[in-house]
N, C-alpha and C. Protein backbone atom coordinates (compact mmCIF):
# COMPACT_ATOMS: atom_id res chain seq x y z
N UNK A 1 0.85 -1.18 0.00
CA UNK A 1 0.00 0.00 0.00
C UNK A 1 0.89 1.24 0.00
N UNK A 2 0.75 2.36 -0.84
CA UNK A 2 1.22 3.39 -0.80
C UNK A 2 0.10 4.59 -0.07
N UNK A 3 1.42 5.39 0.28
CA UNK A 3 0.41 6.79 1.26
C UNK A 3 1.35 8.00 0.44
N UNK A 4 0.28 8.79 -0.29
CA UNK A 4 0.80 9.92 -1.01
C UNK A 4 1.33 10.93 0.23
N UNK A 5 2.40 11.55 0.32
CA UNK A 5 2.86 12.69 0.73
C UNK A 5 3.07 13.68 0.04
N UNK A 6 2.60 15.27 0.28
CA UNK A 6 2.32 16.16 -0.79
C UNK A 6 4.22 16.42 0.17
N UNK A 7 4.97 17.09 -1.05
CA UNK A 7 6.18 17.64 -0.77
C UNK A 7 5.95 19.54 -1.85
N UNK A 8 6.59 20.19 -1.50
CA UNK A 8 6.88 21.09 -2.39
C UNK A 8 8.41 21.81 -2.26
N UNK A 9 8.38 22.54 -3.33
CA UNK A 9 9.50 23.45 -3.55
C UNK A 9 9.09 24.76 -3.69
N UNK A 10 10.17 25.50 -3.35
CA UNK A 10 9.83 27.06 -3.45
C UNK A 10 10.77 27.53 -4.54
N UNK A 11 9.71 28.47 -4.80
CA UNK A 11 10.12 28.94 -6.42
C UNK A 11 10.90 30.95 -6.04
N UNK A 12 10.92 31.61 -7.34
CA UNK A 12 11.23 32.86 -7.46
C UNK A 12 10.27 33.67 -6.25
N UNK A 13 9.80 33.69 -5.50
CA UNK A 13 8.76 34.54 -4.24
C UNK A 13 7.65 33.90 -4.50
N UNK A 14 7.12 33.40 -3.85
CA UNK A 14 6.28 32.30 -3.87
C UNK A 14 6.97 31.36 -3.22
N UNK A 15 6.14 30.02 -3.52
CA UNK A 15 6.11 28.73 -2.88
C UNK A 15 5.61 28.08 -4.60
N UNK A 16 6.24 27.09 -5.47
CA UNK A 16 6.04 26.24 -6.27
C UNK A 16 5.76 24.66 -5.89
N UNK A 17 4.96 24.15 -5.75
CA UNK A 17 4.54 22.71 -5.01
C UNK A 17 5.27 21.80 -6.12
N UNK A 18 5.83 20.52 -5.83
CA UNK A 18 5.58 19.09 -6.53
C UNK A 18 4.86 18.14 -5.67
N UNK A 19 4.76 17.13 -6.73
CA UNK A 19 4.40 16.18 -5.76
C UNK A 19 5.54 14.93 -5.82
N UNK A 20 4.97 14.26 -4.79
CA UNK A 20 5.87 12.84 -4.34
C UNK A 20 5.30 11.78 -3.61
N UNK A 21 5.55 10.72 -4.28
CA UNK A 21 4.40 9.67 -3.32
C UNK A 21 5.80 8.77 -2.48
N UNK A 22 5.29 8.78 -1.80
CA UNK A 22 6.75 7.81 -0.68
C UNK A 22 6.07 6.43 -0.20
N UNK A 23 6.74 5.17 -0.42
CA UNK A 23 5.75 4.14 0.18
C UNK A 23 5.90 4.07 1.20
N UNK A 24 4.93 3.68 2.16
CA UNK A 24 4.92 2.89 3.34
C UNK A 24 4.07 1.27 3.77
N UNK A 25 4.54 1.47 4.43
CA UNK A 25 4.48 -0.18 5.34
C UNK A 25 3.58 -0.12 6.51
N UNK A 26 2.05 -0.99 6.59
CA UNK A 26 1.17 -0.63 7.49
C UNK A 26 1.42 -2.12 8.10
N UNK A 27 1.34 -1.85 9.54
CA UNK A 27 1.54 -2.79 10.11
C UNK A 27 0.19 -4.28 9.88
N UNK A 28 0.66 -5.32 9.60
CA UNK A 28 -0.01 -6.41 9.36
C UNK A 28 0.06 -6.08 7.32
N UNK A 29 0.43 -5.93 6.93
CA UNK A 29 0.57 -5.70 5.00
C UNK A 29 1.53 -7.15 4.82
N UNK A 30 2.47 -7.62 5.70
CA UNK A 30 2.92 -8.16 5.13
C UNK A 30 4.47 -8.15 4.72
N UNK A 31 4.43 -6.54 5.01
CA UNK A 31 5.80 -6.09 4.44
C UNK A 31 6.93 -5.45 6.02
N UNK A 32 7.99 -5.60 5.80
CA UNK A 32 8.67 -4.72 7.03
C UNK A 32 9.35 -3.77 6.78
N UNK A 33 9.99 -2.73 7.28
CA UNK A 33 10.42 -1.58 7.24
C UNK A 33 11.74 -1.82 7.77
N UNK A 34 13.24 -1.50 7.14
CA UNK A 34 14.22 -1.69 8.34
C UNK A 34 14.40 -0.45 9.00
N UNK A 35 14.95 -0.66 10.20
CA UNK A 35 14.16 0.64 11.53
C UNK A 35 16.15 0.88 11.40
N UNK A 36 15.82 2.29 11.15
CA UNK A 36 17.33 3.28 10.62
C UNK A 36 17.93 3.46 11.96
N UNK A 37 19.31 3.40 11.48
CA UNK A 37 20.04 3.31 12.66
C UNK A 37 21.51 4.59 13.10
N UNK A 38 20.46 5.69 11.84
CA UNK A 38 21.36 6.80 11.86
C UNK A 38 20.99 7.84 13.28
N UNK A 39 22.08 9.18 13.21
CA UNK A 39 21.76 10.22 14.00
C UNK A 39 20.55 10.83 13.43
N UNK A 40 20.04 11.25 14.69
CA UNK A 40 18.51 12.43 14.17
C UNK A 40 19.20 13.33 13.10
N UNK A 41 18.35 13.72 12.03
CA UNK A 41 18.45 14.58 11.03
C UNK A 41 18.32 15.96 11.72
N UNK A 42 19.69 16.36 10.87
CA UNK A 42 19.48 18.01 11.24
C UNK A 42 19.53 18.92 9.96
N UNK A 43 19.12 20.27 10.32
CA UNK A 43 18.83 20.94 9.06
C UNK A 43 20.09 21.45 8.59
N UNK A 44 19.84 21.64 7.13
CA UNK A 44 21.14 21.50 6.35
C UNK A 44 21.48 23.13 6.54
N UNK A 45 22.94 23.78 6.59
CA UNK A 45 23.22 25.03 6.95
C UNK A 45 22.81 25.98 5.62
N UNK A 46 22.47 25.55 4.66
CA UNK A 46 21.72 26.37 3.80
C UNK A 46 20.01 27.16 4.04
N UNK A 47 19.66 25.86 5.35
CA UNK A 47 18.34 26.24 5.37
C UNK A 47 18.39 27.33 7.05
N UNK A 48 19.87 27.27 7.31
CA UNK A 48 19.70 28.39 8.22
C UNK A 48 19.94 29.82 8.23
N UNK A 49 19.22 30.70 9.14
CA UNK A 49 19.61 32.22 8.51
C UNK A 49 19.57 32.34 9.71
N UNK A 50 19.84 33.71 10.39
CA UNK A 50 20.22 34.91 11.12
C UNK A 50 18.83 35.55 11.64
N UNK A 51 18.34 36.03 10.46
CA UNK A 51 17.06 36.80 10.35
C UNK A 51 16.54 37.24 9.66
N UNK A 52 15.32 36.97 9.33
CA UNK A 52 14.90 37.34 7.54
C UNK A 52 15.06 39.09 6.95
N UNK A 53 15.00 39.10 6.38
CA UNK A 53 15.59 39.86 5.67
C UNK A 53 14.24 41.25 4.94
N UNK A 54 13.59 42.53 5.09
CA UNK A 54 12.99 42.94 4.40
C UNK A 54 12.90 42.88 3.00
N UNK A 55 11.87 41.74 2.56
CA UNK A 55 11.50 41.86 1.21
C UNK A 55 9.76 41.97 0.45
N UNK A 56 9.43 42.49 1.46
CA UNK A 56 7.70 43.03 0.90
C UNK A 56 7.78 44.51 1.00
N UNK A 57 7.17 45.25 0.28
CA UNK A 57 6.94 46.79 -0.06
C UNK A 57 5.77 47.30 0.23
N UNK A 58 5.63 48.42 1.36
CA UNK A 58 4.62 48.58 1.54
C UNK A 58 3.23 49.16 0.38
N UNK A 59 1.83 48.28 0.27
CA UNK A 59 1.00 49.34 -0.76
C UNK A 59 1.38 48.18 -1.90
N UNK A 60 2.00 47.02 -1.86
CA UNK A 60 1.28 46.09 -2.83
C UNK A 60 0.74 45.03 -2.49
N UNK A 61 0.35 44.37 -3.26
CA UNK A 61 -0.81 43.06 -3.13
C UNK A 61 0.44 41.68 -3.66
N UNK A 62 0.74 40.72 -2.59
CA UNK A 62 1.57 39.70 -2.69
C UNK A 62 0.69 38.49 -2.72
N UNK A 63 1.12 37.42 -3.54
CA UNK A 63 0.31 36.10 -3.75
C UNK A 63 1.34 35.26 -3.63
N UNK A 64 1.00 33.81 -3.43
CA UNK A 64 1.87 33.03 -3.71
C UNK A 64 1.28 31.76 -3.66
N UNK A 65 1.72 31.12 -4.86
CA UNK A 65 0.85 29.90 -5.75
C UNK A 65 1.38 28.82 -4.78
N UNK A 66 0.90 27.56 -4.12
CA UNK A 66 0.94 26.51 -3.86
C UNK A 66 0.61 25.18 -4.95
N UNK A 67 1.74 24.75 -5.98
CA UNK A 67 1.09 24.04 -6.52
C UNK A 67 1.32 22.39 -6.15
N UNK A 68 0.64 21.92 -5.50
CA UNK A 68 0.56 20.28 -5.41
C UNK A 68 0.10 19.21 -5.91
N UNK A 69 0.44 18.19 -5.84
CA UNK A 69 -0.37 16.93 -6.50
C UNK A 69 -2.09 16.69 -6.21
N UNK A 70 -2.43 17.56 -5.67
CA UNK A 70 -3.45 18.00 -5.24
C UNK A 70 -4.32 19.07 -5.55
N UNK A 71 -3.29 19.70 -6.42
CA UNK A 71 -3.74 21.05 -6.77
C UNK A 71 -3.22 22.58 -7.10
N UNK A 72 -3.63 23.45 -7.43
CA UNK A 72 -2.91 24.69 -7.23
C UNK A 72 -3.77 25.37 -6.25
N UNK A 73 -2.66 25.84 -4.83
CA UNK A 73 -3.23 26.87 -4.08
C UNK A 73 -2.68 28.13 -3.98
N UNK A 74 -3.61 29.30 -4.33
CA UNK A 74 -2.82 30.61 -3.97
C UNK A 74 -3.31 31.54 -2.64
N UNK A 75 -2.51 32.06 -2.28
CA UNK A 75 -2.50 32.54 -0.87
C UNK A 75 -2.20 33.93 -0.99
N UNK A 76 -3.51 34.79 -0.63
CA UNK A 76 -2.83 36.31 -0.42
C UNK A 76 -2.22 37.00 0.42
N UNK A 77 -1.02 37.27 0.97
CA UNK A 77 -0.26 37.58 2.36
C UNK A 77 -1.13 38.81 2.04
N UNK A 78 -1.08 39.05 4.07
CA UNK A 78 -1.53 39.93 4.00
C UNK A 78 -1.03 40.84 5.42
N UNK A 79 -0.06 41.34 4.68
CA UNK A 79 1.17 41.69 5.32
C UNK A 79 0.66 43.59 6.52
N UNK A 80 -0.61 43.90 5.75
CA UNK A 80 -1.16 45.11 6.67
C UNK A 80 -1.90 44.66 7.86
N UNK A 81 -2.00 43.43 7.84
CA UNK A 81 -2.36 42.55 9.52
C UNK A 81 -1.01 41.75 10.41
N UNK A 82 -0.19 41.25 9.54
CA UNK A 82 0.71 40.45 9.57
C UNK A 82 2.13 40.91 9.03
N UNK A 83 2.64 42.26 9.61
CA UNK A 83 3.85 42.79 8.47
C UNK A 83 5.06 41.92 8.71
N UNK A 84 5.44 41.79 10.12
CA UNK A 84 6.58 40.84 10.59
C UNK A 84 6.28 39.59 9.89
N UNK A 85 5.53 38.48 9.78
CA UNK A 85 5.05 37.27 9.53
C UNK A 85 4.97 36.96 8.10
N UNK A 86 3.64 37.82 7.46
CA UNK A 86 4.23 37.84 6.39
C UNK A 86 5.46 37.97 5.39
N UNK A 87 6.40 39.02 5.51
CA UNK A 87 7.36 39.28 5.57
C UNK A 87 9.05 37.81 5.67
N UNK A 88 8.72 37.50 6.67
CA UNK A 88 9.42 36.27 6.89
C UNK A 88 8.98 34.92 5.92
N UNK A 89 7.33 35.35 5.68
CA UNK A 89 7.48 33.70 5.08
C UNK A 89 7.88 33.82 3.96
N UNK A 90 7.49 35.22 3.53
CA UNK A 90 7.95 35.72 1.97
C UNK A 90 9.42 35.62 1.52
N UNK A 91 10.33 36.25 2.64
CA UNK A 91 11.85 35.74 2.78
C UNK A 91 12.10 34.36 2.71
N UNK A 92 11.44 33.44 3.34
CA UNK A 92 12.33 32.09 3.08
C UNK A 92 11.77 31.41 2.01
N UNK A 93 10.67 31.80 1.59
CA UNK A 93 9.94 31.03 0.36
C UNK A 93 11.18 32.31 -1.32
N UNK A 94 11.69 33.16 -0.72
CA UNK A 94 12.66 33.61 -1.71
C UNK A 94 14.12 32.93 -2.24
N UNK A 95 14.43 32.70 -0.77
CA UNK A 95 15.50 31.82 -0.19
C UNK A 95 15.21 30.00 -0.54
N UNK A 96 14.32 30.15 -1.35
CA UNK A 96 14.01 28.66 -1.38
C UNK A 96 14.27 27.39 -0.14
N UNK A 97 13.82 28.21 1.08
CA UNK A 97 13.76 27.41 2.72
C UNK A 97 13.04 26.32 1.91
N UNK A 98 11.50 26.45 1.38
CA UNK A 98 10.44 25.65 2.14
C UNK A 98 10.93 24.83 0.53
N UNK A 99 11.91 24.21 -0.22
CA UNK A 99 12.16 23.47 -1.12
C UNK A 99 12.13 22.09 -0.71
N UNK A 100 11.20 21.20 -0.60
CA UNK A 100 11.37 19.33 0.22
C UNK A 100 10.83 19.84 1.42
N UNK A 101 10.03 20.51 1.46
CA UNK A 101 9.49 20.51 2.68
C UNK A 101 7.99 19.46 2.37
N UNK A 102 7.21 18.69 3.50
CA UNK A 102 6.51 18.21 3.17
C UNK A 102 4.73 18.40 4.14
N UNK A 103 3.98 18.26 3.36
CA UNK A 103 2.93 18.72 4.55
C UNK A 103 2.77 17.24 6.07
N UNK A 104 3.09 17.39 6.77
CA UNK A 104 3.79 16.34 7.55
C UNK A 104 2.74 16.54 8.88
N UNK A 105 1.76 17.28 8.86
CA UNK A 105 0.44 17.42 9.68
C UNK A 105 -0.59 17.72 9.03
N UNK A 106 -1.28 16.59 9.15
CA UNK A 106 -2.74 16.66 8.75
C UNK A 106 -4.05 16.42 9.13
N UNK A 107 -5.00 16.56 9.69
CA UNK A 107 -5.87 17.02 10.44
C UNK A 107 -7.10 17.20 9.50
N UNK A 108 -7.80 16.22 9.17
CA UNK A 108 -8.50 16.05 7.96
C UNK A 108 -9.88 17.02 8.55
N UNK A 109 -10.23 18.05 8.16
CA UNK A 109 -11.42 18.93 8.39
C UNK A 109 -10.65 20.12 9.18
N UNK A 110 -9.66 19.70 9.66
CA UNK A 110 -9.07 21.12 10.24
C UNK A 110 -8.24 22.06 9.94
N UNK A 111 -6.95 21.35 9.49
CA UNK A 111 -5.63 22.16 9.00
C UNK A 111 -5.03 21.05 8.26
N UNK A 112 -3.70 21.86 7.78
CA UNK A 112 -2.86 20.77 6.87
C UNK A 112 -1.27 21.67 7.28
N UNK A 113 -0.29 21.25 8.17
CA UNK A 113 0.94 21.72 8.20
C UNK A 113 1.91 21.33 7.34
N UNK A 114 2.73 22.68 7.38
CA UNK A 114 4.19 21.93 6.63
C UNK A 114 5.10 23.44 6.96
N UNK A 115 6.67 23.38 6.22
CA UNK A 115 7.24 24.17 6.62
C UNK A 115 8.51 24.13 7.14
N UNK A 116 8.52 22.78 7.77
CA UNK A 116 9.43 22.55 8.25
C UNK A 116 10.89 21.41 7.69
N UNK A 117 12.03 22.05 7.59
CA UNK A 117 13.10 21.56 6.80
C UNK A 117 13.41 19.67 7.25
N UNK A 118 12.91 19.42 8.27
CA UNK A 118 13.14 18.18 9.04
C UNK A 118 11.74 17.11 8.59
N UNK A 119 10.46 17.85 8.06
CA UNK A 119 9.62 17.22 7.83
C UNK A 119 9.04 16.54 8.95
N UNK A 120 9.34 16.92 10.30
CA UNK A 120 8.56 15.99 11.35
C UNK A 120 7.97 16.65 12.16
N UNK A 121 8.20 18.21 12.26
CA UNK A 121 7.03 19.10 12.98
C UNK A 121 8.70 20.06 14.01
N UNK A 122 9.69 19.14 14.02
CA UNK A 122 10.77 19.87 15.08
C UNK A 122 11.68 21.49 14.08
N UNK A 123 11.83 21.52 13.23
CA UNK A 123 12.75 22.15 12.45
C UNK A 123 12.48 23.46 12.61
N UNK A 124 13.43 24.00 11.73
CA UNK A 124 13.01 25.90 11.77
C UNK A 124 14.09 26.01 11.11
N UNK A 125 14.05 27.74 10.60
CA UNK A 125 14.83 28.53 9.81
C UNK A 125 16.09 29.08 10.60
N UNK A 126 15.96 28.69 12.25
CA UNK A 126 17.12 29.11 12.95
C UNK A 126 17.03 30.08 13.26
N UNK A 127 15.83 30.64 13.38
CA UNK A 127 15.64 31.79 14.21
C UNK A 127 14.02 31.94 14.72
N UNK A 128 13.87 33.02 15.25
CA UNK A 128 12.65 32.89 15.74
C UNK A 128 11.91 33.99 16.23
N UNK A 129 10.80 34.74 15.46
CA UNK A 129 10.23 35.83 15.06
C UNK A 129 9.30 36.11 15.90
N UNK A 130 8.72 37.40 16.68
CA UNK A 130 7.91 37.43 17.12
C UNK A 130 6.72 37.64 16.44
N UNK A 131 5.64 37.10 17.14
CA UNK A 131 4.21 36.92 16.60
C UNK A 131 3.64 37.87 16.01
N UNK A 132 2.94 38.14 15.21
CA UNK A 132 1.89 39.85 14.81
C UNK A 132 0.71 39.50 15.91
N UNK A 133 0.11 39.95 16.45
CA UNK A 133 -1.01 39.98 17.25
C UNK A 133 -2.07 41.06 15.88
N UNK A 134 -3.14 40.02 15.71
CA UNK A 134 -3.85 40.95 14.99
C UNK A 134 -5.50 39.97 15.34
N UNK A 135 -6.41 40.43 15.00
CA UNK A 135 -7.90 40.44 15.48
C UNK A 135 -8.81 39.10 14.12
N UNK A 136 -7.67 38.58 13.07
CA UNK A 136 -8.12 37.57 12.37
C UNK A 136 -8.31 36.69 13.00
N UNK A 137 -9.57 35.75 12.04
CA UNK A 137 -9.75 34.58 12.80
C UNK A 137 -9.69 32.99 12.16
N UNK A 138 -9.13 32.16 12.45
CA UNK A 138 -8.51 30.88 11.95
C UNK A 138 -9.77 29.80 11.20
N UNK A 139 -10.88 30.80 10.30
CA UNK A 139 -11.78 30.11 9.82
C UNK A 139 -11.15 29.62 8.61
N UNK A 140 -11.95 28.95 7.92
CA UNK A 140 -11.65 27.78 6.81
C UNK A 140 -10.71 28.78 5.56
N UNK A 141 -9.29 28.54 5.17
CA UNK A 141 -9.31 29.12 4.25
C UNK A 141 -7.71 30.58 5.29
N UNK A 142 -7.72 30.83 6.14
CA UNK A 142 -7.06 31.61 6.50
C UNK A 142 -5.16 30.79 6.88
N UNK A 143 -4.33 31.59 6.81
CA UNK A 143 -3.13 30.54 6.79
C UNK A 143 -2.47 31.07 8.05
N UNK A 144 -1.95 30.54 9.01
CA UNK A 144 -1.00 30.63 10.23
C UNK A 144 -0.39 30.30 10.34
N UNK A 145 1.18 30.63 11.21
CA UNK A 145 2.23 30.04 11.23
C UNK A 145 1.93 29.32 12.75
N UNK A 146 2.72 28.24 12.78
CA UNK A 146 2.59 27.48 14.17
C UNK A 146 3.60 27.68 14.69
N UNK A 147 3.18 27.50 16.45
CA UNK A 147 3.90 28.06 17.33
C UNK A 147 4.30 27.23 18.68
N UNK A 148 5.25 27.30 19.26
CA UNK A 148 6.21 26.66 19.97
C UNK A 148 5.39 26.63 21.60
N UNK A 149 4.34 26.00 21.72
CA UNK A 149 4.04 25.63 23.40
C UNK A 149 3.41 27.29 23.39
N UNK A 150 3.91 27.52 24.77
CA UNK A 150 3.34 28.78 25.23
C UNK A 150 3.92 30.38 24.57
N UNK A 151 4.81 29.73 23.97
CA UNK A 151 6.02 31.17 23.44
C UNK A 151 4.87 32.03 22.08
N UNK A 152 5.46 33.03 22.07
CA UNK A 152 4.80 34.11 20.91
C UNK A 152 5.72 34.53 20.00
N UNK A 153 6.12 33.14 19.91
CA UNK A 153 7.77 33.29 18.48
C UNK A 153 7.13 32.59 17.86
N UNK A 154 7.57 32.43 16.11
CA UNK A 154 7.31 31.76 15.33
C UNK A 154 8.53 31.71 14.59
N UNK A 155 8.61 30.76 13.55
CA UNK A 155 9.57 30.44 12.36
C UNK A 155 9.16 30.43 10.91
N UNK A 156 9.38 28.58 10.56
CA UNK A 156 8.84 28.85 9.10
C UNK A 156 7.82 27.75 9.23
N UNK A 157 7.00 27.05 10.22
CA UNK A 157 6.38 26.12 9.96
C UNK A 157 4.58 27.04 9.53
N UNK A 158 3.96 26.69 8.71
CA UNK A 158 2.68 27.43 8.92
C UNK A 158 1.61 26.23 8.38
N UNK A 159 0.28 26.87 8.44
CA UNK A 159 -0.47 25.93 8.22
C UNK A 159 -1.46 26.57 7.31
N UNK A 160 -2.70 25.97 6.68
CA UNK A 160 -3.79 26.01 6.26
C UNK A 160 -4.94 25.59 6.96
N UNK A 161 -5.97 26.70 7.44
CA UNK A 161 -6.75 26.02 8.03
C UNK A 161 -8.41 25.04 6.79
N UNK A 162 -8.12 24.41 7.15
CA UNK A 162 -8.98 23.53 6.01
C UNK A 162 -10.86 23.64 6.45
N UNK A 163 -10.52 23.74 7.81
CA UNK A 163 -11.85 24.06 8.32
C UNK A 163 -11.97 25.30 9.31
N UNK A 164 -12.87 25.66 10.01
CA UNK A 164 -12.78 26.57 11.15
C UNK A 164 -12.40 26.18 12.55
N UNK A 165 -11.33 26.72 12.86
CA UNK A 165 -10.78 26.34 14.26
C UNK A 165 -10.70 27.38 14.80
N UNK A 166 -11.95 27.69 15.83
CA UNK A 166 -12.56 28.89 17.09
C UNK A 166 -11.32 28.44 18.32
N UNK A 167 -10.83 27.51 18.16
CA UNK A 167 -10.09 27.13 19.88
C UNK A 167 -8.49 28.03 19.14
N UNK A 168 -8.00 28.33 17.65
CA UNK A 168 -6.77 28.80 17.49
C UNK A 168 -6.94 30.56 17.52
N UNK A 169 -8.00 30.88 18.54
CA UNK A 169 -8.11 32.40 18.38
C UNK A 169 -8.24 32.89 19.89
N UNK A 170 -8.06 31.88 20.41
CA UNK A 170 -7.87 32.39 21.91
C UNK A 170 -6.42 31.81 22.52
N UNK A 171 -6.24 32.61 23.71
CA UNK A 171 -4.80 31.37 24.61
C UNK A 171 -5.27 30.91 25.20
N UNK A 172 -4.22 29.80 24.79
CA UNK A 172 -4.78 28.41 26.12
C UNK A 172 -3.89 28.13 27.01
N UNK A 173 -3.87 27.42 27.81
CA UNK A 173 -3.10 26.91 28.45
C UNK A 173 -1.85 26.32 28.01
N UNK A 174 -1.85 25.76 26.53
CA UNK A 174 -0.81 24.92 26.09
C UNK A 174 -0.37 25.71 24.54
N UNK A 175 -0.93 26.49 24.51
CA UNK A 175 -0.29 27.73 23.64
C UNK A 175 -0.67 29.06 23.27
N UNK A 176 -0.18 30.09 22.89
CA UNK A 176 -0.40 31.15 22.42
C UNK A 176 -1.66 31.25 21.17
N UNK A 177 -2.26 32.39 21.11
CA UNK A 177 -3.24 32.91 19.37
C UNK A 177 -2.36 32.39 19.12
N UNK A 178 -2.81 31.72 17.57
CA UNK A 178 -2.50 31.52 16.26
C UNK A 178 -3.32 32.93 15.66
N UNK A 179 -1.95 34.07 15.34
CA UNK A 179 -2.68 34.69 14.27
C UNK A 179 -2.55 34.92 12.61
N UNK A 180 -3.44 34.65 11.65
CA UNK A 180 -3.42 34.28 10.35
C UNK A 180 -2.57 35.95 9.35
N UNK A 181 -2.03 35.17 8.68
CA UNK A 181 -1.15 36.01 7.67
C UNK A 181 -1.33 36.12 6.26
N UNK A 182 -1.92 35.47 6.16
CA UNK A 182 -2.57 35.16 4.33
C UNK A 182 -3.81 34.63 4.48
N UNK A 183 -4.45 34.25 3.23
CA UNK A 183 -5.72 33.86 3.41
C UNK A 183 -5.77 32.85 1.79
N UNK A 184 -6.26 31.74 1.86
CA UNK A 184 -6.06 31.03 0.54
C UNK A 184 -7.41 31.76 -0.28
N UNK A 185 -7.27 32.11 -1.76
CA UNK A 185 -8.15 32.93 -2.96
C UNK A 185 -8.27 32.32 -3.42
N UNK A 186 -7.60 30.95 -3.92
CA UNK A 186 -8.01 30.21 -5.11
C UNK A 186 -7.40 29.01 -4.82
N UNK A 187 -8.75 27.80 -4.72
CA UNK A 187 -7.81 26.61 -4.80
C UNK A 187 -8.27 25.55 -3.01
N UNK A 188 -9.05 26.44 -2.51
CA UNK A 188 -9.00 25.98 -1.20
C UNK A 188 -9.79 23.98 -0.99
N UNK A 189 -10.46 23.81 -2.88
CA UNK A 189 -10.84 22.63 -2.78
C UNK A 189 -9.63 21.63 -2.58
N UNK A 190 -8.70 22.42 -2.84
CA UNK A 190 -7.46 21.50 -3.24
C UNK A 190 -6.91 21.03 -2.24
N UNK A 191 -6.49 22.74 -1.02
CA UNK A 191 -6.31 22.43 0.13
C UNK A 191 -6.65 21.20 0.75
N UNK A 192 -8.08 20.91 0.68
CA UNK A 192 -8.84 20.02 1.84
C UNK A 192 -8.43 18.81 1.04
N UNK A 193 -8.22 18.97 -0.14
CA UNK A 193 -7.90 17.10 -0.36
C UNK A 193 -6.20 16.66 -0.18
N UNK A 194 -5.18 17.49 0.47
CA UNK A 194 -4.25 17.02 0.85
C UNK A 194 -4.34 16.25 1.53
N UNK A 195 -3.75 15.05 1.63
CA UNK A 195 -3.72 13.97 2.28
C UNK A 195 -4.60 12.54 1.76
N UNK A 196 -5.06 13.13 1.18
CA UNK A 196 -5.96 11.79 0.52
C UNK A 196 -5.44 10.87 -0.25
């Protein structure tokens, strides 16, 4: 049995998707897996920076195409709610960070993550940005970056929310707002069938 994994690459400003199907091995198939006997993966020093870098201008309208085996999604930053945030994701998606990154959380009706250079939810750009606090809300279709426990830093991991999630607009106990930075315009059927 195979399990599709959406992977993408980042293009000229933007985000350019491929796809990639990776097999796996479900327990009772029949088949075994040999269990790796390397060091934990760490991120490669290309995918680390310092601190992103100003590259959005104030007074224009920024998009950026998601294209996957799933689909094409475009996303409008929206950097007059989100100037820090936006800003950063726009930098590493320049920097071609999010290149093999894979959506590696999925949450079928809720969100779909990715972002991260390690592909397992631990990674980052090597630094760590403070949050925008702004009054959006994490309904179906709005995009957020995810965030570390209780802290109000972020990096490069972000998400899509696929459905409405009312619990990512308050603090909780076990983390900070999630507040949204783009919003998907075109394509959001596509969104929801990642993972399928």
């Amino acid at each position: 049995m195979r399990l599709a994994r959406r992977r993408f690459l980042a293009g000229t400003f933007g985000v350019v998707l491929a796809a990639a199907a990776f097999p796996a091995c479900l327990p009772g198939s029949g088949e075994s897996s040999p269990t790796p006997t390397r060091a934990a993966p760490t991120v490669p020093p290309s995918k680390q920076f310092k601190a992103p870098e100003e590259v959005l201008k104030p007074g224009k309208l920024y998009f950026v195409t998601l294209q996957t085996d799933a689909g094409d999604i475009t996303i409008q930053l929206l950097p007059e709610y989100a100037p820090r945030v936006a800003n950063n994701f726009a930098f590493l998606a320049q920097k071609g960070f999010y290149e093999g990154s894979l959506f590696f959380r999925i949450e079928k009706g809720s969100y779909v993550q990715t972002g991260d250079p390690l592909n397992r939810g631990t990674g980052g750009p090597g630094y760590t940005i403070e949050d925008d606090l702004n009054n959006l809300a994490n309904v179906k279709g709005a995009v957020s970056m995810g965030k570390l426990a209780k802290d109000n830093k972020v990096g490069s991991q972000f998400f899509i929310n696929v459905g409405d999630n009312p619990s990512f607009d308050v603090d909780r106990t076990d983390f900070k707002r999630l507040n949204p930075f783009g919003f998907v315009v075109v394509g959001m059927e596509n969104a929801e069938k990642i993972g399928d």
